[in-house]
N, C-alpha and C. Protein backbone atom coordinates (compact mmCIF):
# COMPACT_ATOMS: atom_id res chain seq x y z
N UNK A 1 -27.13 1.31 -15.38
CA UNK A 1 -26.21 1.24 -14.27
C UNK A 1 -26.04 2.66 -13.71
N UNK A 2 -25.88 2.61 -12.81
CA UNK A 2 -25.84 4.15 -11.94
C UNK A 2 -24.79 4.37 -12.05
N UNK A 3 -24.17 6.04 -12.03
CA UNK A 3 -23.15 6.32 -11.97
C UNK A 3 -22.27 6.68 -10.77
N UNK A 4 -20.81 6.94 -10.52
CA UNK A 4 -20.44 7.15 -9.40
C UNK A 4 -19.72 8.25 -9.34
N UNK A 5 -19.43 8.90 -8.72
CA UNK A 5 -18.61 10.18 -8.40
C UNK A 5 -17.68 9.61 -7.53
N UNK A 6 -16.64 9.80 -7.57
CA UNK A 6 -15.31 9.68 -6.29
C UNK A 6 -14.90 11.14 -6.03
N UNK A 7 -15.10 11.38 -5.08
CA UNK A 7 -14.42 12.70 -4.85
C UNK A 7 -13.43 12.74 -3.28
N UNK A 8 -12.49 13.42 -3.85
CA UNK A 8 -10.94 13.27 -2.99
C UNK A 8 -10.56 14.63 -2.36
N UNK A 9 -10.94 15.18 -0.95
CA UNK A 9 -10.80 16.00 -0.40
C UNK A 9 -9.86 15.89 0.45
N UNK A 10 -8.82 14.69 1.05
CA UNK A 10 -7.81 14.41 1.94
C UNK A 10 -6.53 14.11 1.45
N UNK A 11 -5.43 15.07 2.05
CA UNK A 11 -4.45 15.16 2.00
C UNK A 11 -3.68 13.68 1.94
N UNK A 12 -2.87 13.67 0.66
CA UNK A 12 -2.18 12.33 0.41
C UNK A 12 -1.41 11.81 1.60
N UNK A 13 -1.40 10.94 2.02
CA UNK A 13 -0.08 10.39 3.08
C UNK A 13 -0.97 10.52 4.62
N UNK A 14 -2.04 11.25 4.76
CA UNK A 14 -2.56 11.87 6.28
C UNK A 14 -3.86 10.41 6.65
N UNK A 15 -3.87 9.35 5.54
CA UNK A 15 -4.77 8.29 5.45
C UNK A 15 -4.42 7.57 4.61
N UNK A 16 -5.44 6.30 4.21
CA UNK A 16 -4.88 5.60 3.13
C UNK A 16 -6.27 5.96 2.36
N UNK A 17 -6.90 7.08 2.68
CA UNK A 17 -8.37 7.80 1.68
C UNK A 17 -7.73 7.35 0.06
N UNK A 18 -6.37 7.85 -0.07
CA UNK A 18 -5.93 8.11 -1.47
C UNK A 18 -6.46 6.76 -2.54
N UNK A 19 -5.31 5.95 -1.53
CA UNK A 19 -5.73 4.58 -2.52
C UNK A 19 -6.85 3.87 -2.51
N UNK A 20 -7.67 3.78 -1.20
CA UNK A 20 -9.15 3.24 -1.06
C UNK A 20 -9.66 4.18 -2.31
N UNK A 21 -9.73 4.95 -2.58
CA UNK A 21 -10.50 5.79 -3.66
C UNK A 21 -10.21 5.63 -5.23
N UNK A 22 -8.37 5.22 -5.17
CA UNK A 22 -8.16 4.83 -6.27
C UNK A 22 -8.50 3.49 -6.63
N UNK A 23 -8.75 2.96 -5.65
CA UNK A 23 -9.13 1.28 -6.02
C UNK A 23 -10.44 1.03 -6.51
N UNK A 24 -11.16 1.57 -5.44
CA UNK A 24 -12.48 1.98 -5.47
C UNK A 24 -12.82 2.67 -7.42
N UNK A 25 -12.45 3.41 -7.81
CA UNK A 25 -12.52 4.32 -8.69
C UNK A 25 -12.34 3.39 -9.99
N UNK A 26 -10.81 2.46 -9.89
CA UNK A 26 -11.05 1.52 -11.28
C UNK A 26 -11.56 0.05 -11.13
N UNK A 27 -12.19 -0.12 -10.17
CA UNK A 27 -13.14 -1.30 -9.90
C UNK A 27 -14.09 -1.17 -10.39
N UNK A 28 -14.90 -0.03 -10.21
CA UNK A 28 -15.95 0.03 -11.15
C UNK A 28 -16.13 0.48 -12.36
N UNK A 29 -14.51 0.83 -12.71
CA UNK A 29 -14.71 1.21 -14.10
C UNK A 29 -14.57 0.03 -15.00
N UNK A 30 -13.77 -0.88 -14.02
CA UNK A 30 -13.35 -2.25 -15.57
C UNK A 30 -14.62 -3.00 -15.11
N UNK A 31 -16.06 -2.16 -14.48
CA UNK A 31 -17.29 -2.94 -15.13
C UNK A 31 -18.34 -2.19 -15.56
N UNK A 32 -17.60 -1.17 -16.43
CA UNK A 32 -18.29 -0.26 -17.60
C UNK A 32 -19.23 0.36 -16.34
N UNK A 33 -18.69 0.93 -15.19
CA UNK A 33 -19.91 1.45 -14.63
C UNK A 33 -19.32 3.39 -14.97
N UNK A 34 -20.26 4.12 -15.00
CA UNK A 34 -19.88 5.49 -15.43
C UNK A 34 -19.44 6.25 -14.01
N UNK A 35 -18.23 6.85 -14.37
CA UNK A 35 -17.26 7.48 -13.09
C UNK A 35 -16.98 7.84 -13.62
N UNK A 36 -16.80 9.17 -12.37
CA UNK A 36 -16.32 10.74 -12.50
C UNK A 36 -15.10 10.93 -11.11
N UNK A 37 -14.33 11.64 -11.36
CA UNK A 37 -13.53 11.72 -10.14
C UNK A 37 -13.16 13.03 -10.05
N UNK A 38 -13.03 13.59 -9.00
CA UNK A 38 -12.88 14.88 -8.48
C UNK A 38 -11.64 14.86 -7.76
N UNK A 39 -11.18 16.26 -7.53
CA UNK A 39 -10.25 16.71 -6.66
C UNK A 39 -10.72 18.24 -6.17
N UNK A 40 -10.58 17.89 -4.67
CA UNK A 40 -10.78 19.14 -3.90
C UNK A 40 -10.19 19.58 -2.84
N UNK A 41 -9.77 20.77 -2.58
CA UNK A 41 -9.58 20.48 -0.99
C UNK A 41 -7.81 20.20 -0.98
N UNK A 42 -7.50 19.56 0.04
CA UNK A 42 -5.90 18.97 0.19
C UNK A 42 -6.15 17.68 -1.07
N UNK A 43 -7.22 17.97 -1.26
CA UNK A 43 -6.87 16.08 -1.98
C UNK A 43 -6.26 17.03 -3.15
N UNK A 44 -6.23 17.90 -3.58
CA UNK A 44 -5.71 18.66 -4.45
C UNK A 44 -4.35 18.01 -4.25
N UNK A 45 -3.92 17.77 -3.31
CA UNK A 45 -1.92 17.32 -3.04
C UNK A 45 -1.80 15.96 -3.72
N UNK A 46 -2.95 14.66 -3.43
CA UNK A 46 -2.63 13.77 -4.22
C UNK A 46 -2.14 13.59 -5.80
N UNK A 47 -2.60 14.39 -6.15
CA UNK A 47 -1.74 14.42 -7.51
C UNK A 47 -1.12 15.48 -8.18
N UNK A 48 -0.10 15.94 -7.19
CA UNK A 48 0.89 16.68 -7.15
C UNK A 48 2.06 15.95 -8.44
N UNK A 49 3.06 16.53 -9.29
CA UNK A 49 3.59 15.86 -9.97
C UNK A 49 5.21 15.83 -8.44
N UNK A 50 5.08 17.03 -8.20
CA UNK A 50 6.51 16.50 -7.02
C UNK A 50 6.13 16.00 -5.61
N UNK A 51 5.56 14.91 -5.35
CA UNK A 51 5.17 14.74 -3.99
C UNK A 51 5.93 13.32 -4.04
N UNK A 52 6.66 13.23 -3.04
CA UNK A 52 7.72 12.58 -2.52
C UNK A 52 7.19 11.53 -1.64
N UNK A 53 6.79 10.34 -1.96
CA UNK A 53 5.93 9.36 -0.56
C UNK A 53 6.73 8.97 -0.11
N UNK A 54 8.38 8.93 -0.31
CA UNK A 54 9.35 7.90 -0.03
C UNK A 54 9.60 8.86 1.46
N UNK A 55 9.58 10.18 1.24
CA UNK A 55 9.45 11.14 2.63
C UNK A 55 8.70 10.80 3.81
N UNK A 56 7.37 10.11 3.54
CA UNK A 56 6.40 9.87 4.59
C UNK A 56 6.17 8.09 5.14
N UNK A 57 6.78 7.58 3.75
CA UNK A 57 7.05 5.84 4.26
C UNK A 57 5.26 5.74 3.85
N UNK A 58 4.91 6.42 2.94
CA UNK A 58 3.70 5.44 2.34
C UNK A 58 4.21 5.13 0.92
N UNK A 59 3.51 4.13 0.41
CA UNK A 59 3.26 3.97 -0.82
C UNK A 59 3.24 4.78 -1.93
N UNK A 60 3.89 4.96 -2.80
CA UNK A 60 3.72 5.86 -3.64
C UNK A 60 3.13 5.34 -5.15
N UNK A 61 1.62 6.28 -4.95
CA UNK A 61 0.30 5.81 -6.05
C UNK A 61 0.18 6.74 -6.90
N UNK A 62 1.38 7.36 -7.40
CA UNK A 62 1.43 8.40 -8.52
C UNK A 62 1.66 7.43 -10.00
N UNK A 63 2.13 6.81 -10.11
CA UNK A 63 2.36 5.74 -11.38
C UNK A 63 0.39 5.12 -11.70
N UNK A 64 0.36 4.80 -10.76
CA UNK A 64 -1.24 4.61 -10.51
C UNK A 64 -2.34 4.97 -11.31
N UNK A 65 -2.10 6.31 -10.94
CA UNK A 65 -2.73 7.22 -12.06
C UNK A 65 -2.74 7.48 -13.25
N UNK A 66 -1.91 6.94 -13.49
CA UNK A 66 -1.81 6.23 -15.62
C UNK A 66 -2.68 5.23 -15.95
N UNK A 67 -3.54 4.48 -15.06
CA UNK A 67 -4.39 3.41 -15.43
C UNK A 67 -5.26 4.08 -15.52
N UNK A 68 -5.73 5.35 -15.25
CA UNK A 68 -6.71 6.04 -16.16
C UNK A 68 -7.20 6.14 -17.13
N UNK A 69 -6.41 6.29 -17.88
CA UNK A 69 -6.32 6.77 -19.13
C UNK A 69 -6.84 4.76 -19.83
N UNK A 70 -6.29 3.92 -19.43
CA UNK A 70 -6.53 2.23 -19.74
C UNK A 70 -8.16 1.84 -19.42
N UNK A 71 -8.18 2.71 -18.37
CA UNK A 71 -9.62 1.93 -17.47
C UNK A 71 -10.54 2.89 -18.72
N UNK A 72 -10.14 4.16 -19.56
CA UNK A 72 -11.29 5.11 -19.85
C UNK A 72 -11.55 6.11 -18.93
N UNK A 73 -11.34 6.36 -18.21
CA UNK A 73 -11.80 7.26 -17.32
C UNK A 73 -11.08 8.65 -17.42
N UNK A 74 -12.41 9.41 -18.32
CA UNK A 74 -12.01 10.76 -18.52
C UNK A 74 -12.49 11.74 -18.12
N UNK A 75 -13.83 11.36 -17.00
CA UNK A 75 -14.30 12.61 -16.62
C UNK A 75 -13.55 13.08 -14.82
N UNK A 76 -12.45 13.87 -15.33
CA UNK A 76 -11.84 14.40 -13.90
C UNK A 76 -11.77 15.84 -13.67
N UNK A 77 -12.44 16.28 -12.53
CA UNK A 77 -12.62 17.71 -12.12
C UNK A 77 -11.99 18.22 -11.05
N UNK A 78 -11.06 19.58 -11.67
CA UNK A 78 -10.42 20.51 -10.43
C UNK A 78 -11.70 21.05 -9.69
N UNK A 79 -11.27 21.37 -8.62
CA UNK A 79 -12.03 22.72 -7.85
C UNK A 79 -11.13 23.84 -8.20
N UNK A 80 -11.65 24.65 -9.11
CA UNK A 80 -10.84 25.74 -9.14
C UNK A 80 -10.72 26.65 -8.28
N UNK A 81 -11.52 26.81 -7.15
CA UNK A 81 -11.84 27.42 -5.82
C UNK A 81 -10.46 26.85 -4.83
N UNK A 82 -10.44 25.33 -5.04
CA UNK A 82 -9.76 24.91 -3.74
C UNK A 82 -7.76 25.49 -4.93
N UNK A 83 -7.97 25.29 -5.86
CA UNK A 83 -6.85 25.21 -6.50
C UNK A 83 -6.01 26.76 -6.17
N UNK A 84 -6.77 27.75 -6.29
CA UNK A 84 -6.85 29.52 -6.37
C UNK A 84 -6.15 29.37 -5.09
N UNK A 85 -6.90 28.90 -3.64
CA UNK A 85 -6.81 28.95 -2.42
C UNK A 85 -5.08 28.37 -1.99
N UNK A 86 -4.54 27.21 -2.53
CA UNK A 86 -3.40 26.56 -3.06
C UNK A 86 -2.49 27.23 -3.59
N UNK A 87 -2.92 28.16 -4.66
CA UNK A 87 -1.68 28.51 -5.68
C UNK A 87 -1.11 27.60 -6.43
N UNK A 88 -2.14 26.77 -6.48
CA UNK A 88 -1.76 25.53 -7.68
C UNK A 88 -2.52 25.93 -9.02
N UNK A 89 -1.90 25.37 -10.07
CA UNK A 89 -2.41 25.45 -11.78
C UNK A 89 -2.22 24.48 -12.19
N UNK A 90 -2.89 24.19 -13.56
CA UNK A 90 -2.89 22.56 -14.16
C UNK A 90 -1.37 22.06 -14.66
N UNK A 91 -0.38 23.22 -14.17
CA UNK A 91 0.87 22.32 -14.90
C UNK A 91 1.46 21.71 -13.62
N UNK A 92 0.94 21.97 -12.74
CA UNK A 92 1.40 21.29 -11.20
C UNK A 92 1.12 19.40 -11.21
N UNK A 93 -0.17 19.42 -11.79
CA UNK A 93 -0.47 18.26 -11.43
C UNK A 93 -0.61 17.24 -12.80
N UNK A 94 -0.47 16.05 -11.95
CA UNK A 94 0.29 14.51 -12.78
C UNK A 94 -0.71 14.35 -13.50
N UNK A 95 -2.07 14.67 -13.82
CA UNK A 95 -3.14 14.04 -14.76
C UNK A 95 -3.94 15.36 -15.07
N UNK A 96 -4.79 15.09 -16.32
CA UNK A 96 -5.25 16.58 -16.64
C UNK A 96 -6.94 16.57 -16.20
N UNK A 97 -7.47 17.92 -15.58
CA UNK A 97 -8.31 17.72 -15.77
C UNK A 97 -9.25 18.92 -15.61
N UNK A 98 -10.75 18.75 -15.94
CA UNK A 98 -11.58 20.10 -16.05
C UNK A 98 -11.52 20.63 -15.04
N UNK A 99 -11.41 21.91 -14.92
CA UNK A 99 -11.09 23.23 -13.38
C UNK A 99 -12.64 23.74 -13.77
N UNK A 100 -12.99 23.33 -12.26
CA UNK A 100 -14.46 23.97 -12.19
C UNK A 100 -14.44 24.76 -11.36
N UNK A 101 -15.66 25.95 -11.65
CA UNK A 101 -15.87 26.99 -10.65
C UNK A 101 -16.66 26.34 -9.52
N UNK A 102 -17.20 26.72 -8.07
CA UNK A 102 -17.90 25.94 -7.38
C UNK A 102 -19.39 25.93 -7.74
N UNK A 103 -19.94 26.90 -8.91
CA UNK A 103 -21.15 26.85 -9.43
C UNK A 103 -21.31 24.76 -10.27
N UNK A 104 -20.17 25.10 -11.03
CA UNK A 104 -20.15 23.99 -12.01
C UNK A 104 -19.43 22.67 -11.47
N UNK A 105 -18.70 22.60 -10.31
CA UNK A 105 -18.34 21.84 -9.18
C UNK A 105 -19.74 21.24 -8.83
N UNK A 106 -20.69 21.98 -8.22
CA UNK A 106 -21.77 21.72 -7.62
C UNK A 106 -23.09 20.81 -8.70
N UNK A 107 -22.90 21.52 -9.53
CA UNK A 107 -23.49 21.33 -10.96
C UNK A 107 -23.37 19.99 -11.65
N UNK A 108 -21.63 19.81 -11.58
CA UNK A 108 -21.63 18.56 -12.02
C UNK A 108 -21.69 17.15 -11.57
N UNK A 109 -21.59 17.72 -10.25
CA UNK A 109 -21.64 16.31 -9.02
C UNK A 109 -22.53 15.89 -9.20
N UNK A 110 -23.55 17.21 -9.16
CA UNK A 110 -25.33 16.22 -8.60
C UNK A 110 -26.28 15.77 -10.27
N UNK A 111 -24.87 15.59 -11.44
CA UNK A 111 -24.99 14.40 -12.36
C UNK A 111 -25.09 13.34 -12.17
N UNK A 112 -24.38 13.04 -11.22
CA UNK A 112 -23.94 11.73 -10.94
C UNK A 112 -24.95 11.02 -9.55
N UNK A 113 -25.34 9.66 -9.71
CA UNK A 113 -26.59 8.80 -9.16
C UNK A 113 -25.75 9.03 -7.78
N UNK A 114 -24.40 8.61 -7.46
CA UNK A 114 -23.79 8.04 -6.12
C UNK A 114 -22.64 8.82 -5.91
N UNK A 115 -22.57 9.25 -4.95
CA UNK A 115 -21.26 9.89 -4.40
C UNK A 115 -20.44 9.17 -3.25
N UNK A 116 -19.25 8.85 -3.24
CA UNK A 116 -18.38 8.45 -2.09
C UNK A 116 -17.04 9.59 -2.22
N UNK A 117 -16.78 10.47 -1.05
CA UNK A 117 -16.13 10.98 -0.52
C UNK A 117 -14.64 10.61 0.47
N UNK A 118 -13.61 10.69 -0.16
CA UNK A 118 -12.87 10.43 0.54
C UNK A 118 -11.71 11.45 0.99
């Protein structure tokens, strides 16, 4: 089975990128397909531990992100590039995950058979 990459470059609340990606992301995991998920960019904001959706009148898909850990899905990568640029660190955000340089960003994507970008 081929694997998939999700990678999340758009600002939470500015689309519904967030949750198409999260849906997307454990659909194919509860059929043992191998996924990786990224954060880059503003998507860096989606999993902010203080981000307030009740402010913007979307949905709020932070609870969400605990089915991770259910579905298996453990391979998740910072951009440590986009994070630096932010002034964000791993105690900012709601789920843990590997901070890559853009060498090993680049490196580890093109592991993966399929990429969808959101």
């Amino acid at each position: 089975m081929k694997s998939l990459a999700i990678v999340n470059s758009s600002a939470p609340f500015s689309s519904i990128n967030d949750r198409e990606s999260l849906d997307m992301l454990l659909a194919n995991a509860s059929y043992d397909r191998p996924v990786g998920l990224f954060f880059a960019g503003d998507g860096l904001y989606q999993i902010l531990k203080s981000t307030d959706a009740q402010l913007t009148g979307h949905k709020d898909i932070s609870k969400s992100y605990g089915l991770l850990e259910l579905y298996d899905i453990e391979q998740i990568y910072l951009c440590q590039q986009s994070m630096n640029e932010r002034g964000l660190t791993a105690e900012h955000f709601l789920i843990d995950g590997q901070m890559l340089s853009q060498k090993q960003w680049f490196d580890t994507l093109s592991q993966f058979d399929q990429v969808l970008n959101f």
